[in-house]
Protein backbone atom coordinates (compact mmCIF):
# COMPACT_ATOMS: atom_id res chain seq x y z
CA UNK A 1 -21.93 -48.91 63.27
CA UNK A 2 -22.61 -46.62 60.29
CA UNK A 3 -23.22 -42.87 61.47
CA UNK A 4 -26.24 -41.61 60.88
CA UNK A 5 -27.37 -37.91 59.98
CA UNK A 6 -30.63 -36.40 60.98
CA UNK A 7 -32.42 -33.84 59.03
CA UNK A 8 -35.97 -32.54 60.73
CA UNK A 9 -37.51 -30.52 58.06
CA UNK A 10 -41.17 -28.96 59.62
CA UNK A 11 -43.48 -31.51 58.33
CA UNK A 12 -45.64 -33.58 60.58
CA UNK A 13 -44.31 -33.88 64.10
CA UNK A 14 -41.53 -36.47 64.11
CA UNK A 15 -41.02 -36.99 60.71
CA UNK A 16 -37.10 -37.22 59.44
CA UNK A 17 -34.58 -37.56 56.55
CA UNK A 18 -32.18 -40.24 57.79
CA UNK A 19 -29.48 -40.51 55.73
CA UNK A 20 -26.39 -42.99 56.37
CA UNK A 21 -24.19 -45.65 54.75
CA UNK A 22 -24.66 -49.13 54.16
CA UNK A 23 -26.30 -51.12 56.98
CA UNK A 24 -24.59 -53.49 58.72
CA UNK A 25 -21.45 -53.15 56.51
CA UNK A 26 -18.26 -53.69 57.84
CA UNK A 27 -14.66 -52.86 56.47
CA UNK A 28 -12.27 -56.45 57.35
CA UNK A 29 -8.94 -56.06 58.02
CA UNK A 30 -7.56 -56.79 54.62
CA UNK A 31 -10.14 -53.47 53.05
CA UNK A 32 -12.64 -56.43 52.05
CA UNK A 33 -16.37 -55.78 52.96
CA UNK A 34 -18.78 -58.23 54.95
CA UNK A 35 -22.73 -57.72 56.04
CA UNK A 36 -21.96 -58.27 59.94
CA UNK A 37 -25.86 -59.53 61.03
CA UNK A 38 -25.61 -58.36 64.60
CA UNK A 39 -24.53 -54.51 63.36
CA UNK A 40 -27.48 -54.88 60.89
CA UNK A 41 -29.63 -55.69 63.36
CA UNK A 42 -28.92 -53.10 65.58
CA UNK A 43 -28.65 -50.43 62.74
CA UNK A 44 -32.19 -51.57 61.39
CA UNK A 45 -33.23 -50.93 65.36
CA UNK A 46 -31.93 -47.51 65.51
CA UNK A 47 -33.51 -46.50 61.81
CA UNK A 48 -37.44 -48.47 63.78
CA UNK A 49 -36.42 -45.86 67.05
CA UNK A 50 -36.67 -42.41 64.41
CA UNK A 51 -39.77 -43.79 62.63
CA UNK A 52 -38.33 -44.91 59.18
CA UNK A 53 -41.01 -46.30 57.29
CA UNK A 54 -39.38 -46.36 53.72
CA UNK A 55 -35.46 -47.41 53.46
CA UNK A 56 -33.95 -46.77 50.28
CA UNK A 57 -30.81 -47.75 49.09
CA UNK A 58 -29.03 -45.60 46.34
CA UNK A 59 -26.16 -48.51 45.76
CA UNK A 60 -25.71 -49.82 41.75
CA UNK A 61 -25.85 -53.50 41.33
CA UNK A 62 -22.05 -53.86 41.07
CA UNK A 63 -22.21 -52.76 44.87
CA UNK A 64 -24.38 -55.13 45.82
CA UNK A 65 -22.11 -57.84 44.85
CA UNK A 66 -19.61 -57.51 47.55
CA UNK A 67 -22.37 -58.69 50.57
CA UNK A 68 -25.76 -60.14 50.47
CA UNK A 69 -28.23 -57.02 50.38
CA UNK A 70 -31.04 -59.56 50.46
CA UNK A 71 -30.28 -59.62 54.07
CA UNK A 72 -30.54 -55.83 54.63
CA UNK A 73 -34.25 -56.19 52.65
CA UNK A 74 -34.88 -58.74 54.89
CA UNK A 75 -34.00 -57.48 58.36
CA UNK A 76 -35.80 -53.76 57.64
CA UNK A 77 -39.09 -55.89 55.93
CA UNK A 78 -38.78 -57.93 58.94
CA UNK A 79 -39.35 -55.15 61.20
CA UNK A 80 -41.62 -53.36 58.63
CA UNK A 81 -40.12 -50.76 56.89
CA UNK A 82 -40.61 -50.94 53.14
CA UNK A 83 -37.51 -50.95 50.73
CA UNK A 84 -36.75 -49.57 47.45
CA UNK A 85 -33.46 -48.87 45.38
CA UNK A 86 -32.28 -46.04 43.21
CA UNK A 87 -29.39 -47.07 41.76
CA UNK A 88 -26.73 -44.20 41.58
CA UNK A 89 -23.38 -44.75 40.34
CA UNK A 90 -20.88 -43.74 43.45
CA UNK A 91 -20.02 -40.06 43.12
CA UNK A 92 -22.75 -39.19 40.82
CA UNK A 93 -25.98 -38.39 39.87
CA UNK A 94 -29.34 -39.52 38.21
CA UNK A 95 -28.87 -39.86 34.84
CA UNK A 96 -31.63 -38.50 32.32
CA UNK A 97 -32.96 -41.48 31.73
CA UNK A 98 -33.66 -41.95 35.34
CA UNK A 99 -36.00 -39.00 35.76
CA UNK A 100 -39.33 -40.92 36.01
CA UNK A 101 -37.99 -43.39 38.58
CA UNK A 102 -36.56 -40.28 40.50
CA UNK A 103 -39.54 -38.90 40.47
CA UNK A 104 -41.66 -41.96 41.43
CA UNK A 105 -39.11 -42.44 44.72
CA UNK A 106 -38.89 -38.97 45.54
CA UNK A 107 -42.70 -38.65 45.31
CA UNK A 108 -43.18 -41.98 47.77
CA UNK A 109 -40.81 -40.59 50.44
CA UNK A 110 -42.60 -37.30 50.32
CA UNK A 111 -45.97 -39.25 51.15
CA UNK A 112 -44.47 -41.23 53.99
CA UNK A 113 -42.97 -37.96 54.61
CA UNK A 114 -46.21 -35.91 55.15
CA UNK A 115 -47.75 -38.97 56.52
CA UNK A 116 -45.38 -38.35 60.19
CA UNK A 117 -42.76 -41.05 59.04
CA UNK A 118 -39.61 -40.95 58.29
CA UNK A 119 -37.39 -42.40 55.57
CA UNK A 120 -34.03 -43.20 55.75
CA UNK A 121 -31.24 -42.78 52.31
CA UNK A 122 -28.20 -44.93 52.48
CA UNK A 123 -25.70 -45.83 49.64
CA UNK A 124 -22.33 -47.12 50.77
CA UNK A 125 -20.50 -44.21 53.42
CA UNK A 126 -23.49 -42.08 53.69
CA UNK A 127 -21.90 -38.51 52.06
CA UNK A 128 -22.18 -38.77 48.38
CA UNK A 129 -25.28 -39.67 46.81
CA UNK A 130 -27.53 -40.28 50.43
CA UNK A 131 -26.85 -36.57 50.63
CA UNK A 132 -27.70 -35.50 47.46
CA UNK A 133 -30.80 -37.14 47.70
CA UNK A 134 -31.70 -35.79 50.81
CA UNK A 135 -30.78 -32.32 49.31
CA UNK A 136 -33.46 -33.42 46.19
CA UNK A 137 -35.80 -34.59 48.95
CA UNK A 138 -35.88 -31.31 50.53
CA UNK A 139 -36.59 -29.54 47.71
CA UNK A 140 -39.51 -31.63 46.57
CA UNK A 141 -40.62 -30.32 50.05
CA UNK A 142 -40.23 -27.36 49.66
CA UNK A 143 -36.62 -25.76 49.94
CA UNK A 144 -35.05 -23.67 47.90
CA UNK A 145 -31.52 -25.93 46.32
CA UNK A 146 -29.59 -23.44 48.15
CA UNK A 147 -31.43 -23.75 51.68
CA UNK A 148 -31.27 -27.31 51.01
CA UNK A 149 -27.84 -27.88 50.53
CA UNK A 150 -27.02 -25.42 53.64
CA UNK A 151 -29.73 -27.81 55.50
CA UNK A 152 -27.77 -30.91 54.59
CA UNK A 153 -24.36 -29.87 54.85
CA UNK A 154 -25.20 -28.75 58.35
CA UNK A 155 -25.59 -32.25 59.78
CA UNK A 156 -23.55 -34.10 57.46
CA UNK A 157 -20.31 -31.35 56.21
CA UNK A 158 -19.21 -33.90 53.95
CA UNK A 159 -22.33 -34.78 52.19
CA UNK A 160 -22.36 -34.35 48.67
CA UNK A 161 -19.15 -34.48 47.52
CA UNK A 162 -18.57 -34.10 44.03
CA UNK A 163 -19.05 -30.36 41.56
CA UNK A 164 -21.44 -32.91 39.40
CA UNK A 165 -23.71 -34.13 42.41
CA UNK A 166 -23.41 -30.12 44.08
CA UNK A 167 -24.85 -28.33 39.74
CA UNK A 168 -27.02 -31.54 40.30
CA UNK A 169 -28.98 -30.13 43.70
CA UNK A 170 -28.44 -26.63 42.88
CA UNK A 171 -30.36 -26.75 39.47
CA UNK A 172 -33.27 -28.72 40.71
CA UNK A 173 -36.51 -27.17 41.31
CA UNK A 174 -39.26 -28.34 43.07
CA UNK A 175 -40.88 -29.43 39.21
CA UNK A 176 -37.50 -30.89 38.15
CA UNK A 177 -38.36 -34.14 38.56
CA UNK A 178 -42.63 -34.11 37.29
């Protein structure tokens, strides 16, 4: 089971940041990585019990290629949660020319968002990039980059892990990405 992180910020009664890594990976005993379907199913329960509406997965396509990530589309469309991707390379950040699709996916969680659902952010552990985009997410709502950062860092200590992705979160403002 992949942990998952919890951030409440004071929008419409129940709705959540979810932020965790990779459903239904698992780690083999020789370091290789599978897509175990009864963990995914069970993850993809837990994400339905907090009211995720929109999952999105911040993995690049090179990630994708170690387990079948159809199946993860599958099992959270199954159950009626929406998907979309953002690919960020692992320990960084969006890239310039990734602004308008930043903005488009920040923009849609913020709807489900103020709409009393949740969304859930997963890349592969959970830390790096789900946490930076939480961080983003939070100031899109609202937060100041500091208060955000504070906000994610106390459910998830680890989150966020590199200098790059940290200048990343603390530069934004709430028009960085329009």
């Amino acid at each position: 089971m992949q942990p998952i992180s919890i951030l409440s910020p004071r929008l419409e009664e129940g709705a959540k940041i979810v932020f965790t890594g990779f459903p239904g990976l698992v780690i083999r005993q020789d370091g290789g990585l599978d897509l175990c379907e009864a963990t995914l199913a069970h993850e993809m329960q837990r994400l339905l019990e907090h009211k995720v509406a929109l999952l999105i997965g911040l993995i690049e396509d090179e990630e994708l290629e170690c387990v079948a990530y159809d199946d993860v589309i599958d099992a959270a469309q199954d159950i009626l949660i929406e998907t979309a991707r953002f690919p960020l390379r692992d320990f960084g950040v969006p890239l310039p020319g990734q602004e308008a699709s930043l903005k488009r996916i920040l923009s849609r969680a913020v709807d489900r968002l103020r709409g009393g659902n949740s969304i859930a952010l997963h890349c592969m552990a959970g830390d790096g990039r789900s946490g930076l985009l939480a961080g983003c997410l939070l100031v899109e709502l609202g937060f100041s980059p500091t208060r955000a950062l504070r906000e994610v860092r106390s459910v998830r200590p680890e989150a966020i892990e590199t200098e790059r992705q940290l200048a990343y979160l603390l530069a934004r403002s709430k028009t960085s990405a329009r």
